[in-house]
C-alpha atoms as a PDB file:
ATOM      1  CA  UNK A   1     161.659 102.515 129.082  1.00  0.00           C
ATOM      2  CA  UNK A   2     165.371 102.937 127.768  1.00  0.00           C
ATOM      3  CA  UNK A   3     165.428 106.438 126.769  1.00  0.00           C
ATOM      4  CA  UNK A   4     168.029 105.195 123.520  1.00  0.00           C
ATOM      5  CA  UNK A   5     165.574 102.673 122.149  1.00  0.00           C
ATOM      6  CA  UNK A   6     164.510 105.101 119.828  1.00  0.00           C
ATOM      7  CA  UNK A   7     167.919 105.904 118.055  1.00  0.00           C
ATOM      8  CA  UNK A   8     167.657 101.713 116.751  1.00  0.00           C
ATOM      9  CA  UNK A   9     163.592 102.874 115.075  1.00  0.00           C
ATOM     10  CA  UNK A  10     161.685 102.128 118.607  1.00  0.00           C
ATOM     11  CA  UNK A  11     160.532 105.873 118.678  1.00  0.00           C
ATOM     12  CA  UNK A  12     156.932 105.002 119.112  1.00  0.00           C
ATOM     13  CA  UNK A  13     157.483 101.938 121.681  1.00  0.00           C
ATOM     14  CA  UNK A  14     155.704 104.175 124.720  1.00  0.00           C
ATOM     15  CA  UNK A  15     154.045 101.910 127.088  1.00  0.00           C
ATOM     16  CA  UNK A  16     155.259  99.376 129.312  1.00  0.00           C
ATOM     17  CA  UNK A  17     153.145  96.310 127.903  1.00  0.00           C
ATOM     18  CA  UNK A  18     154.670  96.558 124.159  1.00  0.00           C
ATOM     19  CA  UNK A  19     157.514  96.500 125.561  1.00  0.00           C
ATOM     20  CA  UNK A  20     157.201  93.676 128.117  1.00  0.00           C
ATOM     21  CA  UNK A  21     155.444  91.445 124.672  1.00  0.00           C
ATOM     22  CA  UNK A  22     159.187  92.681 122.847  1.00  0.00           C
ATOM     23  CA  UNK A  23     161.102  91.489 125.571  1.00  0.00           C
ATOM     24  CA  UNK A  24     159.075  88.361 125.716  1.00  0.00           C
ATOM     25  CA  UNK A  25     159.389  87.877 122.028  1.00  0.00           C
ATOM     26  CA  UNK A  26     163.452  87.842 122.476  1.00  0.00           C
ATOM     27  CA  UNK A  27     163.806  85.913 124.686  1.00  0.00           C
ATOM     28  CA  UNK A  28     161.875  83.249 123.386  1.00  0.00           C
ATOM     29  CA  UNK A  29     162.998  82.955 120.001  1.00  0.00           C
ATOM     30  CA  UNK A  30     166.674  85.146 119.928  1.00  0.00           C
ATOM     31  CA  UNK A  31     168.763  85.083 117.100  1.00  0.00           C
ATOM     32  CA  UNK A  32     172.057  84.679 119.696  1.00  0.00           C
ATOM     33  CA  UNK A  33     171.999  83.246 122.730  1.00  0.00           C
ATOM     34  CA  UNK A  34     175.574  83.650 125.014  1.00  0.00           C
ATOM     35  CA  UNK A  35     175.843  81.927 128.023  1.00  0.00           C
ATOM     36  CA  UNK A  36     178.856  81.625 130.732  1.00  0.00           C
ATOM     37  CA  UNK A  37     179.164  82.163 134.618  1.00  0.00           C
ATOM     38  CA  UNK A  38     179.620  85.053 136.854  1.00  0.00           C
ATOM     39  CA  UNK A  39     182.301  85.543 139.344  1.00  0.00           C
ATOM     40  CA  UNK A  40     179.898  84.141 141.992  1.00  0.00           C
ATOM     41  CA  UNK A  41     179.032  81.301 139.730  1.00  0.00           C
ATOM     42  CA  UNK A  42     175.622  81.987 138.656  1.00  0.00           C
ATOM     43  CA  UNK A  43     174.569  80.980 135.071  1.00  0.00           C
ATOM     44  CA  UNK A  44     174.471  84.369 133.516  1.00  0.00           C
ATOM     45  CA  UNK A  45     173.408  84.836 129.627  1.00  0.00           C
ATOM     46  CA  UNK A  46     172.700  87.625 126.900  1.00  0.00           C
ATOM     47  CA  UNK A  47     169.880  87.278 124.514  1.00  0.00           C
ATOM     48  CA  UNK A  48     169.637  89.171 121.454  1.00  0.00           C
ATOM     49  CA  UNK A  49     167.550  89.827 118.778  1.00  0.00           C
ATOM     50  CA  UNK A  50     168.958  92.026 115.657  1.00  0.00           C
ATOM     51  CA  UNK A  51     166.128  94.622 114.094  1.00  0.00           C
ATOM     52  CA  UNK A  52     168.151  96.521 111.542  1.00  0.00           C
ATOM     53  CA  UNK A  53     171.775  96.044 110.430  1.00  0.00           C
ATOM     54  CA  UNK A  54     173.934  96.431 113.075  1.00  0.00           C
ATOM     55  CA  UNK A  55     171.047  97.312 115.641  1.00  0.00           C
ATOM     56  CA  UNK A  56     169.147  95.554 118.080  1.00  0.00           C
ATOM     57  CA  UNK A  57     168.359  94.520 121.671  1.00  0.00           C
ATOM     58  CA  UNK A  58     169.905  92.413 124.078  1.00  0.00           C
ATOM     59  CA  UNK A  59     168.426  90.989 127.093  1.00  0.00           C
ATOM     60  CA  UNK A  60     170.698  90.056 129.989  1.00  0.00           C
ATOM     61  CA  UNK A  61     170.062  88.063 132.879  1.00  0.00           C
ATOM     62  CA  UNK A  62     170.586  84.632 134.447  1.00  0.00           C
ATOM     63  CA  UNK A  63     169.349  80.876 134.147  1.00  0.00           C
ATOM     64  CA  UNK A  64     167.791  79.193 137.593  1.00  0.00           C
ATOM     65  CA  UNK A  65     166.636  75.311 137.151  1.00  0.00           C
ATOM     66  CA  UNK A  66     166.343  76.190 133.246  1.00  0.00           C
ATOM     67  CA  UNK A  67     164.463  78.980 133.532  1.00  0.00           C
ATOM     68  CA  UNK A  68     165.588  81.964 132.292  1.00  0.00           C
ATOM     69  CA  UNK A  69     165.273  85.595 134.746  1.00  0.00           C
ATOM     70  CA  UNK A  70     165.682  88.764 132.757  1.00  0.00           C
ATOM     71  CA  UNK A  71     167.547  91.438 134.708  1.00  0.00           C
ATOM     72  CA  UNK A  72     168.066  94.162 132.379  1.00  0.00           C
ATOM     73  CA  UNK A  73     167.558  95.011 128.354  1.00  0.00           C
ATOM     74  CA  UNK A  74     169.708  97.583 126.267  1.00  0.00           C
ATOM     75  CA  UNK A  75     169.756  98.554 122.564  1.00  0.00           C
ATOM     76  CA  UNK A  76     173.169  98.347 120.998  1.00  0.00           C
ATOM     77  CA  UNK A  77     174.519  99.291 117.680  1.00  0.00           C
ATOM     78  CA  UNK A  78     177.409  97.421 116.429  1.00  0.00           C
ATOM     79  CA  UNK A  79     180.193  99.947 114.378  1.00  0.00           C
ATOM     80  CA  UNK A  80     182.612  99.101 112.366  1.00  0.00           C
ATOM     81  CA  UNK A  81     186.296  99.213 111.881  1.00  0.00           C
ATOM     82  CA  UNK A  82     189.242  99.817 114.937  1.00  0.00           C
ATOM     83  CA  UNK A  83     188.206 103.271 116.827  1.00  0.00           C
ATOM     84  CA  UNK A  84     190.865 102.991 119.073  1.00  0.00           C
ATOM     85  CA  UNK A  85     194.237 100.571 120.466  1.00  0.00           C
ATOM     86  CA  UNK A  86     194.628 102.008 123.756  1.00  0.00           C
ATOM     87  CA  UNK A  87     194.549  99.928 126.694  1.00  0.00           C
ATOM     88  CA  UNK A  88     190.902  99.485 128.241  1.00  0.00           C
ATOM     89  CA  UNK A  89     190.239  99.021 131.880  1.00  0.00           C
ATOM     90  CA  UNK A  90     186.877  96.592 132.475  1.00  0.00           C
ATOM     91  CA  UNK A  91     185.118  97.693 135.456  1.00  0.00           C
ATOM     92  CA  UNK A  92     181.679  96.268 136.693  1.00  0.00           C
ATOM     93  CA  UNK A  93     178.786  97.990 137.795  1.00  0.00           C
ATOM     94  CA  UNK A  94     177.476  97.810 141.571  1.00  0.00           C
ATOM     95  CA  UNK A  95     174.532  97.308 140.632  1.00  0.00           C
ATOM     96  CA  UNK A  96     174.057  94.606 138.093  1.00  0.00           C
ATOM     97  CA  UNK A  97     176.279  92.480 136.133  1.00  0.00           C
ATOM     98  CA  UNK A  98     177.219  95.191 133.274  1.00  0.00           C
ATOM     99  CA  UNK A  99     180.439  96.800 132.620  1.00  0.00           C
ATOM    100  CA  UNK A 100     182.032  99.555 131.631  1.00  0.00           C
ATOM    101  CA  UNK A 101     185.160 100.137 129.491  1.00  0.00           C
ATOM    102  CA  UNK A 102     187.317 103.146 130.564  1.00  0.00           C
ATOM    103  CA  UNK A 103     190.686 104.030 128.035  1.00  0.00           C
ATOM    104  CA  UNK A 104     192.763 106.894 128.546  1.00  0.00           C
ATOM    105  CA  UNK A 105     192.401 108.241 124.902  1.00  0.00           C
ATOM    106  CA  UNK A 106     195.137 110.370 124.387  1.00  0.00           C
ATOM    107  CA  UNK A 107     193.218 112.516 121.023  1.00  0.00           C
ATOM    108  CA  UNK A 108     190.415 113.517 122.740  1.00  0.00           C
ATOM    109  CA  UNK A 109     191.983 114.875 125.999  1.00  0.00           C
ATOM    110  CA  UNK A 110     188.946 113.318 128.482  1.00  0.00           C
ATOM    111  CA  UNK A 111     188.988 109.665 129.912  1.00  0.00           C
ATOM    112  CA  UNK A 112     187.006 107.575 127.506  1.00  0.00           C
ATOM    113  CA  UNK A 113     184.115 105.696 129.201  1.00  0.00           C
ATOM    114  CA  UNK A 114     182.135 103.072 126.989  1.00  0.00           C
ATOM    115  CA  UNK A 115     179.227 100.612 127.814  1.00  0.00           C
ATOM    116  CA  UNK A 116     180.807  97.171 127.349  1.00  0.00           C
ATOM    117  CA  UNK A 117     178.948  95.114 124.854  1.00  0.00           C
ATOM    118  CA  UNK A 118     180.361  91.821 124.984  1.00  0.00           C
ATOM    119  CA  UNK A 119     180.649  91.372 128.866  1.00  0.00           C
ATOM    120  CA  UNK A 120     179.820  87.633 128.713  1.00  0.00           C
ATOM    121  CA  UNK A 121     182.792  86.965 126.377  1.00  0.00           C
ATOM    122  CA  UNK A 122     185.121  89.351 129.511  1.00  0.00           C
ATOM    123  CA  UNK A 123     183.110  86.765 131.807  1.00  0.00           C
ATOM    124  CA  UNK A 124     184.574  83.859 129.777  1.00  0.00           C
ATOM    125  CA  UNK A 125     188.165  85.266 129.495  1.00  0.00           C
ATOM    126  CA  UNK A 126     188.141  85.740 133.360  1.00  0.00           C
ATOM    127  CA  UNK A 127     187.382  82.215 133.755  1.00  0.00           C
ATOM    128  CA  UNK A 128     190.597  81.287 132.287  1.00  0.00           C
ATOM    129  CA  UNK A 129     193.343  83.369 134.083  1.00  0.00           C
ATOM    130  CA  UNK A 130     196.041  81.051 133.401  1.00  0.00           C
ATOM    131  CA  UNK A 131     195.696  81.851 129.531  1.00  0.00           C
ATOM    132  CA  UNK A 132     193.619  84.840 129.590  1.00  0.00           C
ATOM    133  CA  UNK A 133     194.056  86.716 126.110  1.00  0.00           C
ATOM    134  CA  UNK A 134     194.618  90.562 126.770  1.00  0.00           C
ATOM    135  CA  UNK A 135     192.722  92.931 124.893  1.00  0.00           C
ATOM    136  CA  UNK A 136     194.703  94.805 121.602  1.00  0.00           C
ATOM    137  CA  UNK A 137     192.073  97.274 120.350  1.00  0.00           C
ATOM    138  CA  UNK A 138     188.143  98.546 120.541  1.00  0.00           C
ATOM    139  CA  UNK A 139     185.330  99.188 118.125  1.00  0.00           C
ATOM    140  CA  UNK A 140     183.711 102.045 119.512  1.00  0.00           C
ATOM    141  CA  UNK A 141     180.129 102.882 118.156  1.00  0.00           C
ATOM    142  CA  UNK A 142     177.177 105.422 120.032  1.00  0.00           C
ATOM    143  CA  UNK A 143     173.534 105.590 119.767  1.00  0.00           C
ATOM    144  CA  UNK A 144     172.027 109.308 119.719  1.00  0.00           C
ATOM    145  CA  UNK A 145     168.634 110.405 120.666  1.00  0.00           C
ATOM    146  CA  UNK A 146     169.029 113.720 118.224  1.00  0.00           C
ATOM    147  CA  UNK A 147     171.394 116.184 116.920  1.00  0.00           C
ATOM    148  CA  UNK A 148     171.921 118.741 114.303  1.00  0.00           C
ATOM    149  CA  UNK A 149     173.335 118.603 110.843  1.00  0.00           C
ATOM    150  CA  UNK A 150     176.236 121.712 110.609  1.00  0.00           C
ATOM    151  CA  UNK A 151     177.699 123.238 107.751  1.00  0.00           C
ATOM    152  CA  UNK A 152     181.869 122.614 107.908  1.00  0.00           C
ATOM    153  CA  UNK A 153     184.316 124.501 108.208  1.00  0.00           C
ATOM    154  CA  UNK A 154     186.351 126.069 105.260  1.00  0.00           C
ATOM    155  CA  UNK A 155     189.794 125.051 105.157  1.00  0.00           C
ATOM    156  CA  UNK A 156     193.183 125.469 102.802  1.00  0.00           C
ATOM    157  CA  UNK A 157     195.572 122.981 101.893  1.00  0.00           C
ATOM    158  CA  UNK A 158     198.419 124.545 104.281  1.00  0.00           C
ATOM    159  CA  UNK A 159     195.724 124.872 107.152  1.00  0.00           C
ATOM    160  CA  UNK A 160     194.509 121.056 106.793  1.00  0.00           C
ATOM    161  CA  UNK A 161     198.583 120.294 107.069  1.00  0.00           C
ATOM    162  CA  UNK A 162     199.299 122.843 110.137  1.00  0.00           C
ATOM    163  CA  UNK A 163     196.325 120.786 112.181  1.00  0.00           C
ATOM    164  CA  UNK A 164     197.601 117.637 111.297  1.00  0.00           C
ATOM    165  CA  UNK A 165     201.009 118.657 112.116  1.00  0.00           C
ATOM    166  CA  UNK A 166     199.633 120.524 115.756  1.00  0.00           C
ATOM    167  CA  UNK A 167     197.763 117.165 116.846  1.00  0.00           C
ATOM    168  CA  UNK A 168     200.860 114.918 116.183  1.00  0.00           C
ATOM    169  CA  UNK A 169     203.081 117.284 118.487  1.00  0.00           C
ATOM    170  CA  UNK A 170     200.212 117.859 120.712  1.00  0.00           C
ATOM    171  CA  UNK A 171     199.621 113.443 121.417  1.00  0.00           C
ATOM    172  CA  UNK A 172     203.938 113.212 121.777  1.00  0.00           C
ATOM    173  CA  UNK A 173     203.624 115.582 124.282  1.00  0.00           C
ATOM    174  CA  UNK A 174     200.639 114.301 125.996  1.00  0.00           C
ATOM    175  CA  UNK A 175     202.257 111.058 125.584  1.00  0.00           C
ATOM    176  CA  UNK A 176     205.200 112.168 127.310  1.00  0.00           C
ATOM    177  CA  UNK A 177     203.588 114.039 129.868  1.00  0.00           C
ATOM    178  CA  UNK A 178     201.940 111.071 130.799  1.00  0.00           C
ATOM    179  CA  UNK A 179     205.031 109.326 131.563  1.00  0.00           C
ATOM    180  CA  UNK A 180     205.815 111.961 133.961  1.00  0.00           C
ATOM    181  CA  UNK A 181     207.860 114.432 131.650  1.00  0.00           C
ATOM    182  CA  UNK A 182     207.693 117.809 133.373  1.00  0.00           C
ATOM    183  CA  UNK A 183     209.064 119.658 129.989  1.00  0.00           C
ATOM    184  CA  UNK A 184     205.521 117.865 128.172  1.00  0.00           C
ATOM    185  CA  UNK A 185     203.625 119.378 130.893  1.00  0.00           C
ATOM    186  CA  UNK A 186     204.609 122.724 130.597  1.00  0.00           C
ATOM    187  CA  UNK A 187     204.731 122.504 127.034  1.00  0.00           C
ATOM    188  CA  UNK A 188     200.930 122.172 127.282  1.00  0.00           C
ATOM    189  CA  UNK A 189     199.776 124.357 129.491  1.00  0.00           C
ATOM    190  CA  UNK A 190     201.425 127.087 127.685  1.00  0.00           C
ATOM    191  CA  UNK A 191     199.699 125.709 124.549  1.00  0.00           C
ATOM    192  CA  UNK A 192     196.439 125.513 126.509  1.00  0.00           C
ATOM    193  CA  UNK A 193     196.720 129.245 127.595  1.00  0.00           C
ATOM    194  CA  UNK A 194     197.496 130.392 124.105  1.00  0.00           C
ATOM    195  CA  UNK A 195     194.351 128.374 122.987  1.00  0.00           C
ATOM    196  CA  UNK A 196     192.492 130.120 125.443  1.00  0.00           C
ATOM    197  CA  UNK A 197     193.614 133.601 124.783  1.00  0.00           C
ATOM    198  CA  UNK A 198     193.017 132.961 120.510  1.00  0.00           C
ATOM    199  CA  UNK A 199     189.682 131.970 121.125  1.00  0.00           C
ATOM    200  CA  UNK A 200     188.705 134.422 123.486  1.00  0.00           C
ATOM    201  CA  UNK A 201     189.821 137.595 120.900  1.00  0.00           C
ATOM    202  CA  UNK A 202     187.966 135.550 117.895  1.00  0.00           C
ATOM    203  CA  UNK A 203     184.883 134.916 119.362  1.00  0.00           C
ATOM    204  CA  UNK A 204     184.234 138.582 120.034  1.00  0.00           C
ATOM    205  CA  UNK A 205     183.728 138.793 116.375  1.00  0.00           C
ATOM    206  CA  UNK A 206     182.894 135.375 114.874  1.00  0.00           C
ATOM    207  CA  UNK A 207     180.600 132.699 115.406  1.00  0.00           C
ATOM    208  CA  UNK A 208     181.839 129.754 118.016  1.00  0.00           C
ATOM    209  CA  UNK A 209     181.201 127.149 115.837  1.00  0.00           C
ATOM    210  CA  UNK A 210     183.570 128.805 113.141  1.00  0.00           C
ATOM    211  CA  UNK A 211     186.469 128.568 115.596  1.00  0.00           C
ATOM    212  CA  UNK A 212     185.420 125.292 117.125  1.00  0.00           C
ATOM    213  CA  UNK A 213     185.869 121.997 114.166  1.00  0.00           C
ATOM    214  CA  UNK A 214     185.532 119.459 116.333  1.00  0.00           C
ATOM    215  CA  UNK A 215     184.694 118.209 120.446  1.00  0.00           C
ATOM    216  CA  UNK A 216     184.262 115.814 122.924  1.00  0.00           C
ATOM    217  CA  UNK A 217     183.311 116.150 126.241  1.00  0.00           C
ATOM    218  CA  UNK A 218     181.133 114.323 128.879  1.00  0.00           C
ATOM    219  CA  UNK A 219     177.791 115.153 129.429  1.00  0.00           C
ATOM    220  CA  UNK A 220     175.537 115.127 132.199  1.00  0.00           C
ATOM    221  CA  UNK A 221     175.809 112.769 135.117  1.00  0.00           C
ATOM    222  CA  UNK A 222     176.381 109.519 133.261  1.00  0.00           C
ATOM    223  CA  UNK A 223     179.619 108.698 132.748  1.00  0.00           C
ATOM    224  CA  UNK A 224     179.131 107.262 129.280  1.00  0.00           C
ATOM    225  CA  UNK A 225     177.592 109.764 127.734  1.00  0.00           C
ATOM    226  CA  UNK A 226     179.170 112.643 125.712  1.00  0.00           C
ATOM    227  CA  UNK A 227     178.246 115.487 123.989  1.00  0.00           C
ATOM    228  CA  UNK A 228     180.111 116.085 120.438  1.00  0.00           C
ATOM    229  CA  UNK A 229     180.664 117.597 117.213  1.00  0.00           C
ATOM    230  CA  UNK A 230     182.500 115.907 114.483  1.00  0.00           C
ATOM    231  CA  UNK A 231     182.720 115.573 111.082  1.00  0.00           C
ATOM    232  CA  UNK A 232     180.865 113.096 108.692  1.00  0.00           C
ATOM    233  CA  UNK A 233     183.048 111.030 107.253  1.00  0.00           C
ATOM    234  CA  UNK A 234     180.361 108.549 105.413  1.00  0.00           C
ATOM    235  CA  UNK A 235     176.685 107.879 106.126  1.00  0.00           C
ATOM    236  CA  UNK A 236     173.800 105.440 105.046  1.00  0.00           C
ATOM    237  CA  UNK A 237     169.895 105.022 106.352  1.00  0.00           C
ATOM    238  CA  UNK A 238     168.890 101.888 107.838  1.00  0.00           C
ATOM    239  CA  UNK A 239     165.841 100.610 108.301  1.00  0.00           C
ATOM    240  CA  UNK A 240     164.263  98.859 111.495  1.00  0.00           C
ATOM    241  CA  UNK A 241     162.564  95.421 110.091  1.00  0.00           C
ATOM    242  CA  UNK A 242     159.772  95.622 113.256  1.00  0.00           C
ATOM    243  CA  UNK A 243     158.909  99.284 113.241  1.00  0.00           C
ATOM    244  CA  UNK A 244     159.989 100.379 109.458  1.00  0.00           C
ATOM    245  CA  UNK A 245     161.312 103.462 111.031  1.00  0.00           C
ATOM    246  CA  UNK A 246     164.998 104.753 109.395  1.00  0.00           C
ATOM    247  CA  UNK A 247     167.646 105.342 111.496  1.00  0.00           C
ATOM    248  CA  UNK A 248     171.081 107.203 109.605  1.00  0.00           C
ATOM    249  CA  UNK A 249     174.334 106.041 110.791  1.00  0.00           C
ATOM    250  CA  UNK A 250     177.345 108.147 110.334  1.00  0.00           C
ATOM    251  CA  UNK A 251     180.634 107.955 110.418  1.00  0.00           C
ATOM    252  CA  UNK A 252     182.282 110.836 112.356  1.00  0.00           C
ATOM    253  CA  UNK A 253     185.590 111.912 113.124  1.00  0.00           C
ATOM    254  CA  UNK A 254     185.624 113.766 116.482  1.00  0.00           C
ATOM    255  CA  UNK A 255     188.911 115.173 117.768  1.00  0.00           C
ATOM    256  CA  UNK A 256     190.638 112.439 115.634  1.00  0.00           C
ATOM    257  CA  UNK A 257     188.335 110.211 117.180  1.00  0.00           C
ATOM    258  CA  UNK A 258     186.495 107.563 114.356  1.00  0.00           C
ATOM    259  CA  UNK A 259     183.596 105.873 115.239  1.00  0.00           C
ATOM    260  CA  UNK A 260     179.887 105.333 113.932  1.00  0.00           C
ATOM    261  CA  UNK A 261     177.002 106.612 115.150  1.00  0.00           C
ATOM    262  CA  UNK A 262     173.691 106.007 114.909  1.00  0.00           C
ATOM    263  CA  UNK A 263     170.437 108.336 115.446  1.00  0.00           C
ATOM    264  CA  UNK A 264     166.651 108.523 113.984  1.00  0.00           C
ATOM    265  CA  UNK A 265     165.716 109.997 111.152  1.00  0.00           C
ATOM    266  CA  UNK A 266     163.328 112.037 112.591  1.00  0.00           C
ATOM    267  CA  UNK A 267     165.500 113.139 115.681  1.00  0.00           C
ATOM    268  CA  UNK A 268     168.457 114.288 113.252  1.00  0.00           C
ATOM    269  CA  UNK A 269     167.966 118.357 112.390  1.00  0.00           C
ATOM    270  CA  UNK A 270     168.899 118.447 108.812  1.00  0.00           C
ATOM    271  CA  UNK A 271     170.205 116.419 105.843  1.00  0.00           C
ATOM    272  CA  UNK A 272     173.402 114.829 106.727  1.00  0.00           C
ATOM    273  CA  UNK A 273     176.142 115.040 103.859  1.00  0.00           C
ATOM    274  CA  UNK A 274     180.101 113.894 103.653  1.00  0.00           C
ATOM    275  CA  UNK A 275     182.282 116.971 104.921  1.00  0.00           C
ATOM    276  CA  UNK A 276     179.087 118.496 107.093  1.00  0.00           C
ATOM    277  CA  UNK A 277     179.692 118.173 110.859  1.00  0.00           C
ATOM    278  CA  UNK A 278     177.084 116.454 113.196  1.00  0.00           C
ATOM    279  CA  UNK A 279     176.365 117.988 116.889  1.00  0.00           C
ATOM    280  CA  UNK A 280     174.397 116.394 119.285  1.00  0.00           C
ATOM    281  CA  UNK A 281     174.531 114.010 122.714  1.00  0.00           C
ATOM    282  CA  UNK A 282     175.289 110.556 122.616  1.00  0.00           C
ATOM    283  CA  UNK A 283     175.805 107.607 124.557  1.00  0.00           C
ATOM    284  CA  UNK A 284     178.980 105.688 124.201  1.00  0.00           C
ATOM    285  CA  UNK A 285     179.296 101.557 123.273  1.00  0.00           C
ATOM    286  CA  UNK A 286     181.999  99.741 122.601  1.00  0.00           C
ATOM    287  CA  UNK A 287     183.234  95.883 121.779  1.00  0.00           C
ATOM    288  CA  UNK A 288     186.977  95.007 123.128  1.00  0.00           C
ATOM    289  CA  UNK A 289     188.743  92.691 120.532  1.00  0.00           C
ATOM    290  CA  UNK A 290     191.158  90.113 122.295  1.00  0.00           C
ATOM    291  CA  UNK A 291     194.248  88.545 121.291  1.00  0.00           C
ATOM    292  CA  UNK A 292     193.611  85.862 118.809  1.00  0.00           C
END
């Protein structure tokens, strides 16, 4: 049982025969059905059924003499809008045909590692090498399987400007050091030590979550899943058509970082509201747009 099918209003799915008749169901009567070939050849194609807006499952797998051989299911959850335009590395899994988008994202200061969601149409661009499109930018969206509504942190005009200000010089110099610049490098780690020190006097008398606004950092021992706090930039309930449980999406900004997430209603500790932060785990998706 995929421990995220309850962020897309699955939350009571809980045996293996519901979901085996759900599977089923998709794949006999999807509402898309994608189909291409491997690198080996095989006939390989995603089913997928939506249940909500923006939610559903896909079923992936491959076609022998017409017949169709699951191999694995996931929920996704579509977002919206351009998270990122870094470039995005596709690697594959070892052990099934899934991939995995990694993007060195310079705002959140970790490599960014997403669950690919349209692999078959990376399939289809890798068939055609000679005029292979390259990827320009990424939608990145997560399903969460609960968090915690925070209260945000007050902040002035001339403060809002100073951050702003700090992350622009802070991505130049990342940018640079990247590149190799030595000066950048230092630059940082003398920022990073100052960090350290401010932090370490303020939390001996104020609350960490005062100090901290925002993070991003992995979590656990998949590489696609985070742990975060950001802060709400919009939010709306959706409803699963199957199950008629309600799943929120929000909008966060994490570390500069804009992308949607989506979580159950009754996983998510409090009311969510624009300007409130959200803090929880998630697992990381993401759709590569290509050159048109």
């Amino acid at each position: 049982m995929h421990s995220y099918l309850r962020s897309i209003g699955f939350k009571n799915l809980k045996n293996k025969s519901e979901l085996d008749l759900l599977i089923g169901e998709i794949i006999e009567h999807p509402d898309q059905k994608i189909v291409t070939e491997d690198e080996e050849g095989n006939v390989f194609a995603e089913l997928s059924r939506e249940f909500g807006e923006f939610t559903g499952i896909a079923v992936r797998g491959f076609y022998v003499e017409d017949k169709f051989h699951a191999e694995y299911y996931y929920p996704y959850f579509k977002g919206s809008g351009i998270s990122t335009e870094e470039r995005v590395e596709i690697e594959k899994r070892s052990d099934r045909e899934a991939y995995a988008g990694v993007c060195d994202e310079m705002r959140i200061g970790v490599t960014l590692i997403f669950y690919l969601q349209n692999a078959v149409e990376y399939l289809q661009e890798c068939r055609t090498k000679n005029a292979r499109r390259m990827p320009v930018n990424t939608t990145i969206s997560a399903l969460s399987t609960g968090g915690k509504i925070i209260l945000p942190v007050y902040k002035n005009e001339n403060q809002i400007k100073s951050g702003e200000k700090y992350t622009n010089n802070r991505n130049h110099l990342m940018a640079a050091a990247r590149e190799g610049d030595e000066e950048a490098m230092e630059s940082l780690t003398l920022e990073d030590i100052d960090t350290y020190s401010m932090i370490s006097r303020r939390v001996m008398t104020e609350d960490i979550l005062s100090i901290v606004d925002t993070y991003f950092m992995p979590y656990g021992i998949e590489s696609d899943q985070y742990s975060i706090m950001g802060e709400i930039l919009d939010f709306y309930t959706a409803e699963n058509k199957e199950t008629k449980e309600k799943s929120y999406v929000l909008t966060l900004n994490s570390n500069h970082l804009v992308f949607d997430v989506c979580v159950n209603q009754e996983d998510l500790m409090g009311e969510p509201a624009v300007g409130r932060r959200f803090k929880g785990t998630i697992w990381m998706q993401g759709k590569v747009h290509y050159q048109m």
